[in-house]
C-alpha atoms as a PDB file:
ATOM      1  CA  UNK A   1     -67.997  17.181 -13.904  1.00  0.00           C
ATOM      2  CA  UNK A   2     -64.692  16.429 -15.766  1.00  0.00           C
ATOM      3  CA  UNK A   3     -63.663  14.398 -12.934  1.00  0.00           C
ATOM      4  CA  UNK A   4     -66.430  12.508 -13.023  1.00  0.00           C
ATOM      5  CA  UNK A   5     -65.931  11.117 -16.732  1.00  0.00           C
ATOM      6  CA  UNK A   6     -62.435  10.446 -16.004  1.00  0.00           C
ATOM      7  CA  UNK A   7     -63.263   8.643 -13.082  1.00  0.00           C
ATOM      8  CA  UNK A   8     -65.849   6.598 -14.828  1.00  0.00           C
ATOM      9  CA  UNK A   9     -63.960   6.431 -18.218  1.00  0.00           C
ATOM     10  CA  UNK A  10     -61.131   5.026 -16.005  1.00  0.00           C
ATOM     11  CA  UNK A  11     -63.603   2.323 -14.168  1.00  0.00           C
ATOM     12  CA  UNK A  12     -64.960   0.899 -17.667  1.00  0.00           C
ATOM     13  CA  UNK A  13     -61.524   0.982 -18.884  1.00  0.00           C
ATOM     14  CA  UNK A  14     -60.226  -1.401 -15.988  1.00  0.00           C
ATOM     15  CA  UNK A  15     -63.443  -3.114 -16.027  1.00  0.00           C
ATOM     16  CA  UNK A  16     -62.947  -4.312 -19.680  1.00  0.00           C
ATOM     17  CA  UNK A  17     -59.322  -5.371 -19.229  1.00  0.00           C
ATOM     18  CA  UNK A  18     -60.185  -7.401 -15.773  1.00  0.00           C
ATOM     19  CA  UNK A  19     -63.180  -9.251 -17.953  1.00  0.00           C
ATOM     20  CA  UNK A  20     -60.987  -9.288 -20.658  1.00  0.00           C
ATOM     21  CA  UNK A  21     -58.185 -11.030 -18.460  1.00  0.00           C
ATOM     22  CA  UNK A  22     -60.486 -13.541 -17.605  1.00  0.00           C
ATOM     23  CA  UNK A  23     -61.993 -14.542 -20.522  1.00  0.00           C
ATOM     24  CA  UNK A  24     -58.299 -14.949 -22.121  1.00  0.00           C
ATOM     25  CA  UNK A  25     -56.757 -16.804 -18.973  1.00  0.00           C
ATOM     26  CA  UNK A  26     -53.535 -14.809 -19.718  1.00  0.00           C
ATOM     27  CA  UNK A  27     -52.850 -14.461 -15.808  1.00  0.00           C
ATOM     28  CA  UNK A  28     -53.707 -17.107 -13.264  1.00  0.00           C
ATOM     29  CA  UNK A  29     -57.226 -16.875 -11.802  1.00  0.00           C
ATOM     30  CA  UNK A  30     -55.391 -16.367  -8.333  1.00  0.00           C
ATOM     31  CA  UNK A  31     -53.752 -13.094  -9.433  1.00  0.00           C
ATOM     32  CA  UNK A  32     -57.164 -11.814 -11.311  1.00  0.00           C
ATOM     33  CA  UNK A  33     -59.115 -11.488  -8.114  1.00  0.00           C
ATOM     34  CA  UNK A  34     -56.861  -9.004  -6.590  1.00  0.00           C
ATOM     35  CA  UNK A  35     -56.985  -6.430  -9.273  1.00  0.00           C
ATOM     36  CA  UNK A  36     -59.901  -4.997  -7.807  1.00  0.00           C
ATOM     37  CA  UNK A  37     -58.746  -4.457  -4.748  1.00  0.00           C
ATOM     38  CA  UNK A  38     -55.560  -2.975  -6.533  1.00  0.00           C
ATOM     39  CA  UNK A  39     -58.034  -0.939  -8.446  1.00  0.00           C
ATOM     40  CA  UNK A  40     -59.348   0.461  -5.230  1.00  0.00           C
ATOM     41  CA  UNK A  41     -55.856   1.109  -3.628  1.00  0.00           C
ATOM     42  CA  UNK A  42     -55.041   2.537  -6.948  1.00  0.00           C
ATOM     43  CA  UNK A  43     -58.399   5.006  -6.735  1.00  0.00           C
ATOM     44  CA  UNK A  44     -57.821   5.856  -3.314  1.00  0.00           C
ATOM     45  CA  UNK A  45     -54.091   6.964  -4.253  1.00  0.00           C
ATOM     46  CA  UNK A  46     -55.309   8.510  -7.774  1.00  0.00           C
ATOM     47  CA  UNK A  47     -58.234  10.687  -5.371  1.00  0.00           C
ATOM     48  CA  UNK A  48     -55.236  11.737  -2.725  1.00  0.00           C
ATOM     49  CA  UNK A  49     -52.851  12.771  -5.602  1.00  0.00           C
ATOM     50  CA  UNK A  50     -55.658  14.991  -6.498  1.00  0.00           C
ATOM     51  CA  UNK A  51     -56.367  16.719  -3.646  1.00  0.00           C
ATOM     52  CA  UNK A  52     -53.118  17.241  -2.940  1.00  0.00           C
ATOM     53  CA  UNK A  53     -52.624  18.904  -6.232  1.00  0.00           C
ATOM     54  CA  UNK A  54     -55.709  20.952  -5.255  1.00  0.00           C
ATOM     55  CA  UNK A  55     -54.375  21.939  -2.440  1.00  0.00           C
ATOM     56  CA  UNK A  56     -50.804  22.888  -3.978  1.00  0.00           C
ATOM     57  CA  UNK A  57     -52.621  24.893  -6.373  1.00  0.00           C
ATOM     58  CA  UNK A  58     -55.194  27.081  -4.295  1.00  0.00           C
ATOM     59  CA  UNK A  59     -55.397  30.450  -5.706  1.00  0.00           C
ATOM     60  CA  UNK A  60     -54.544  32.885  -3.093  1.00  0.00           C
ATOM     61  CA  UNK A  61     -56.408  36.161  -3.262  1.00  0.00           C
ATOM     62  CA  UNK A  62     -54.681  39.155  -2.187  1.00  0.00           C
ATOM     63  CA  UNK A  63     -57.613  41.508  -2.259  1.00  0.00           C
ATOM     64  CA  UNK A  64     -59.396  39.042   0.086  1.00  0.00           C
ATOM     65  CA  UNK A  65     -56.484  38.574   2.934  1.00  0.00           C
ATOM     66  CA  UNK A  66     -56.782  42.540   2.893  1.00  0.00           C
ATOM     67  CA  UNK A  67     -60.084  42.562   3.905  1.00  0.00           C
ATOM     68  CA  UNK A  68     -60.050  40.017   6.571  1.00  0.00           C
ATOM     69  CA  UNK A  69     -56.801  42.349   8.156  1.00  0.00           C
ATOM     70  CA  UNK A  70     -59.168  44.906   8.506  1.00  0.00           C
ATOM     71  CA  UNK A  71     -62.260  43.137   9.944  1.00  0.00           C
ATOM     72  CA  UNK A  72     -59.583  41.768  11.888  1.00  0.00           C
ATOM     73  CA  UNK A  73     -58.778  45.369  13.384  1.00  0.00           C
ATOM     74  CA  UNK A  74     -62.375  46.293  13.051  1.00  0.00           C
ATOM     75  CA  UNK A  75     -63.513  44.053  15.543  1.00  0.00           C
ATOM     76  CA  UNK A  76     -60.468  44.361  17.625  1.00  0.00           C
ATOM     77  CA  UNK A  77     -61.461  47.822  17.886  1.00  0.00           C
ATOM     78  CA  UNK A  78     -65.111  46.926  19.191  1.00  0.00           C
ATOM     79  CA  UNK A  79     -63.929  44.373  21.215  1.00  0.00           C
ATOM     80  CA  UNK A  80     -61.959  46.869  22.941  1.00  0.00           C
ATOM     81  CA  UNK A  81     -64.503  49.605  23.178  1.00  0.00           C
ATOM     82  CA  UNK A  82     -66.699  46.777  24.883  1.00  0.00           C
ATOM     83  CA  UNK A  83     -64.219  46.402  27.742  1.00  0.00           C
ATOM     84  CA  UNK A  84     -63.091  43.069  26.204  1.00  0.00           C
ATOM     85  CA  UNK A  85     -59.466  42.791  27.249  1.00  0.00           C
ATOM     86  CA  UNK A  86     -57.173  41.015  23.940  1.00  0.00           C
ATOM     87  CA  UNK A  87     -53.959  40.218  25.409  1.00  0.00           C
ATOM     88  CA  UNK A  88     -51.758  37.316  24.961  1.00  0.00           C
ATOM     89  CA  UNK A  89     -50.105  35.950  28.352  1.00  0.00           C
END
């Protein structure tokens, strides 16, 4: 939910300053109807940084990876006692 606000806070805030720049004609009508699509490319980037930082910052959990290693053997085990050959070649 935090996201969200900043998100939106962010798209009012740009919103205001493009309709600001265009009331005020303090850069060329030309150059004002690109910022949105450098608002988008700017989103885009903003929403990559983030999962990237996400993904830099997953917790690991210890306890967890345990586990799996011994379903892992588990059903190695059963496989086995099925007849179920696991070699690599």
């Amino acid at each position: 939910m935090k996201h969200i606000v900043k998100i939106l806070a962010l798209v009012v805030a740009i919103t205001v300053l493009w309709i600001g720049l265009l009331q005020t004609s303090v850069i060329s009508h030309s150059y004002i109807w690109l910022l949105p699509i450098y608002f988008v490319v700017s989103l885009g980037c903003y929403g990559l940084l983030m999962v990237g930082v996400g993904l830099m910052n997953f917790p690991t959990c210890p306890q967890e990876a345990l586990l799996l290693q011994k379903d892992i053997v588990e059903a190695k085990e059963y496989l086995k006692q099925k007849g179920v050959d696991l070699t690599l070649d």
